[in-house]
N, C-alpha and C. Protein backbone atom coordinates (compact mmCIF):
# COMPACT_ATOMS: atom_id res chain seq x y z
N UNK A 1 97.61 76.70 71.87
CA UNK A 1 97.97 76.84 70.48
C UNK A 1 99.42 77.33 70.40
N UNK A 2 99.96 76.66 69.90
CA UNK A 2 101.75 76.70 69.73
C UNK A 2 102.12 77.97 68.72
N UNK A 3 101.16 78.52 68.02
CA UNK A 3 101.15 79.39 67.08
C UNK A 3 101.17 80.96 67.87
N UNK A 4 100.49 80.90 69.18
CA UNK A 4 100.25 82.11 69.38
C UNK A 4 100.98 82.90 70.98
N UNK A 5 102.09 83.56 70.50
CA UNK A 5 103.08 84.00 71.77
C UNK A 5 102.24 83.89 72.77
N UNK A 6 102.65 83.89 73.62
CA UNK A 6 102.59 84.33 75.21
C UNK A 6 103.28 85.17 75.94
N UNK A 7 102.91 85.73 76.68
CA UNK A 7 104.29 86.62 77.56
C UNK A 7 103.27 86.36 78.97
N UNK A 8 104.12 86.18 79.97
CA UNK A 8 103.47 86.24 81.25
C UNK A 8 103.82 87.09 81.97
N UNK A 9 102.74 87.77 82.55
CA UNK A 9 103.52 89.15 83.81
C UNK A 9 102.81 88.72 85.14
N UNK A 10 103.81 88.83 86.36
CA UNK A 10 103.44 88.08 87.74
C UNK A 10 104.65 89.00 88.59
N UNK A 11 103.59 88.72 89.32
CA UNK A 11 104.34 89.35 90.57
C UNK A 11 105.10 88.63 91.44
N UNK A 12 104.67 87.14 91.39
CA UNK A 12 105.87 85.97 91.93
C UNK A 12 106.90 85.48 91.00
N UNK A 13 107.79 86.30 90.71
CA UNK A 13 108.95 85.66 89.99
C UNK A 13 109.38 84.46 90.39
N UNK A 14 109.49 84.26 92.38
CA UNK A 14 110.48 83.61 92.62
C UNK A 14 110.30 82.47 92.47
N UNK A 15 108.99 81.80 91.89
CA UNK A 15 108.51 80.59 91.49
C UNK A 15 108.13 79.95 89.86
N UNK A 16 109.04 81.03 89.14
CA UNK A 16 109.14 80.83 87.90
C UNK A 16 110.63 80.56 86.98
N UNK A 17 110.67 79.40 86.73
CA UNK A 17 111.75 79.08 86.05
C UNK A 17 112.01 79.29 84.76
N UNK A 18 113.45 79.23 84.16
CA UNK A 18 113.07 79.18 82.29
C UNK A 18 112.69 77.88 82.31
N UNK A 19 113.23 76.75 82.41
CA UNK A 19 112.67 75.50 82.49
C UNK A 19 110.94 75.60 82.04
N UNK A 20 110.27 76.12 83.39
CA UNK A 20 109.03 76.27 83.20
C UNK A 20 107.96 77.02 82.42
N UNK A 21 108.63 77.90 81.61
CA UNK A 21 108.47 79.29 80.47
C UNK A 21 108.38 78.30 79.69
N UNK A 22 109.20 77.60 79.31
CA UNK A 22 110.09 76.58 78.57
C UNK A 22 108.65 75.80 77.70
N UNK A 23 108.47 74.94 78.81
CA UNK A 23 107.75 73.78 79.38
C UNK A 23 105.97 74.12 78.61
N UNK A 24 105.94 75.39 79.47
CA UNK A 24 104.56 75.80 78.71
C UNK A 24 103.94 76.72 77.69
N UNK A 25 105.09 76.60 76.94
CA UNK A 25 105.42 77.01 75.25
C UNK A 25 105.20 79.25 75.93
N UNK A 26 105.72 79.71 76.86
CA UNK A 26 105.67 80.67 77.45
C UNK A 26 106.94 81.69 76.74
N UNK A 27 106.37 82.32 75.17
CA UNK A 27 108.25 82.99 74.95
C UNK A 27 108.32 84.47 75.66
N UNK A 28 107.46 84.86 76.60
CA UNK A 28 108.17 86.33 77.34
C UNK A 28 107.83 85.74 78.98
N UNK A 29 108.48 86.67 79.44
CA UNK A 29 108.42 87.10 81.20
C UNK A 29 108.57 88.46 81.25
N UNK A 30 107.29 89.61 82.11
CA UNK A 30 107.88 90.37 82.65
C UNK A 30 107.36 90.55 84.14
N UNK A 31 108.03 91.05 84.90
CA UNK A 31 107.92 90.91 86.35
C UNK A 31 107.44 92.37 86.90
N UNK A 32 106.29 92.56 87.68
CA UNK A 32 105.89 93.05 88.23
C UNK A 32 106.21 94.21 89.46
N UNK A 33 106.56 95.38 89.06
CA UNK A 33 106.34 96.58 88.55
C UNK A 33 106.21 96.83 86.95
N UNK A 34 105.15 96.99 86.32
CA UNK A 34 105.98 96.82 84.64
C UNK A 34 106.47 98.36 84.28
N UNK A 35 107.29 98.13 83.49
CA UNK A 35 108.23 99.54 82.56
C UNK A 35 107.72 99.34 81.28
N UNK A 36 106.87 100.41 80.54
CA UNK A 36 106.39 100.32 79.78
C UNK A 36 107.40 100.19 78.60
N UNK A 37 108.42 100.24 79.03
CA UNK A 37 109.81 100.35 78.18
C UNK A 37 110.26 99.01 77.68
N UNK A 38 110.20 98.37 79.17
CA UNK A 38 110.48 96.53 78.74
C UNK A 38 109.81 95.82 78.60
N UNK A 39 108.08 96.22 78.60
CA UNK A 39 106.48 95.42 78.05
C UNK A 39 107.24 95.88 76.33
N UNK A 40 107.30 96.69 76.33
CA UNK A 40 107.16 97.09 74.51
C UNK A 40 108.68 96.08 74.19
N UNK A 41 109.77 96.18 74.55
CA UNK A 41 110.98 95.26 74.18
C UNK A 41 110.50 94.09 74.10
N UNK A 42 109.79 93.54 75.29
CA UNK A 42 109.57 92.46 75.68
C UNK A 42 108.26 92.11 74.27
N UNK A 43 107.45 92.22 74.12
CA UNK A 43 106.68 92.04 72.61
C UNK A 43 107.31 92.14 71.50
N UNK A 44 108.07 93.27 71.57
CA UNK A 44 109.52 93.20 70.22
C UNK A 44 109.92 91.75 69.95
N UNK A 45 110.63 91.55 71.28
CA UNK A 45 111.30 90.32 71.26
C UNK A 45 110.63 88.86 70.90
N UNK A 46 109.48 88.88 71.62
CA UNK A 46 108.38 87.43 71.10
C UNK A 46 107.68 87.82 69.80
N UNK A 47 107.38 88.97 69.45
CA UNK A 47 107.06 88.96 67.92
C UNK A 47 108.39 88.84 66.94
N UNK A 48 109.40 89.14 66.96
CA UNK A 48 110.48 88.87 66.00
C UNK A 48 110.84 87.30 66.37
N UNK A 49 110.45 86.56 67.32
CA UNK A 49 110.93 85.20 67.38
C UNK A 49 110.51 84.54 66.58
């Protein structure tokens, strides 16, 4: 559903592209250790999109 954000958190970055964020309607990334600092930015950011 194109309506409803996504954010993905993974511990393999090194196999994630924007391309591929892109691709599968994906509007966050956060990478694995999380900072509860940049989970909360990071939802900021895909809810104001």
């Amino acid at each position: 559903k194109p309506d409803i954000p996504i954010i993905l958190c993974t511990g393999f970055s090194e196999l994630i592209t924007a391309q591929k964020l892109e691709d599968y309607g994906i509007r966050g990334f956060i990478k694995k250790p999380i900072l509860i600092k940049e989970l909360a930015g990071t939802i900021r950011k895909v809810l104001d999109s």
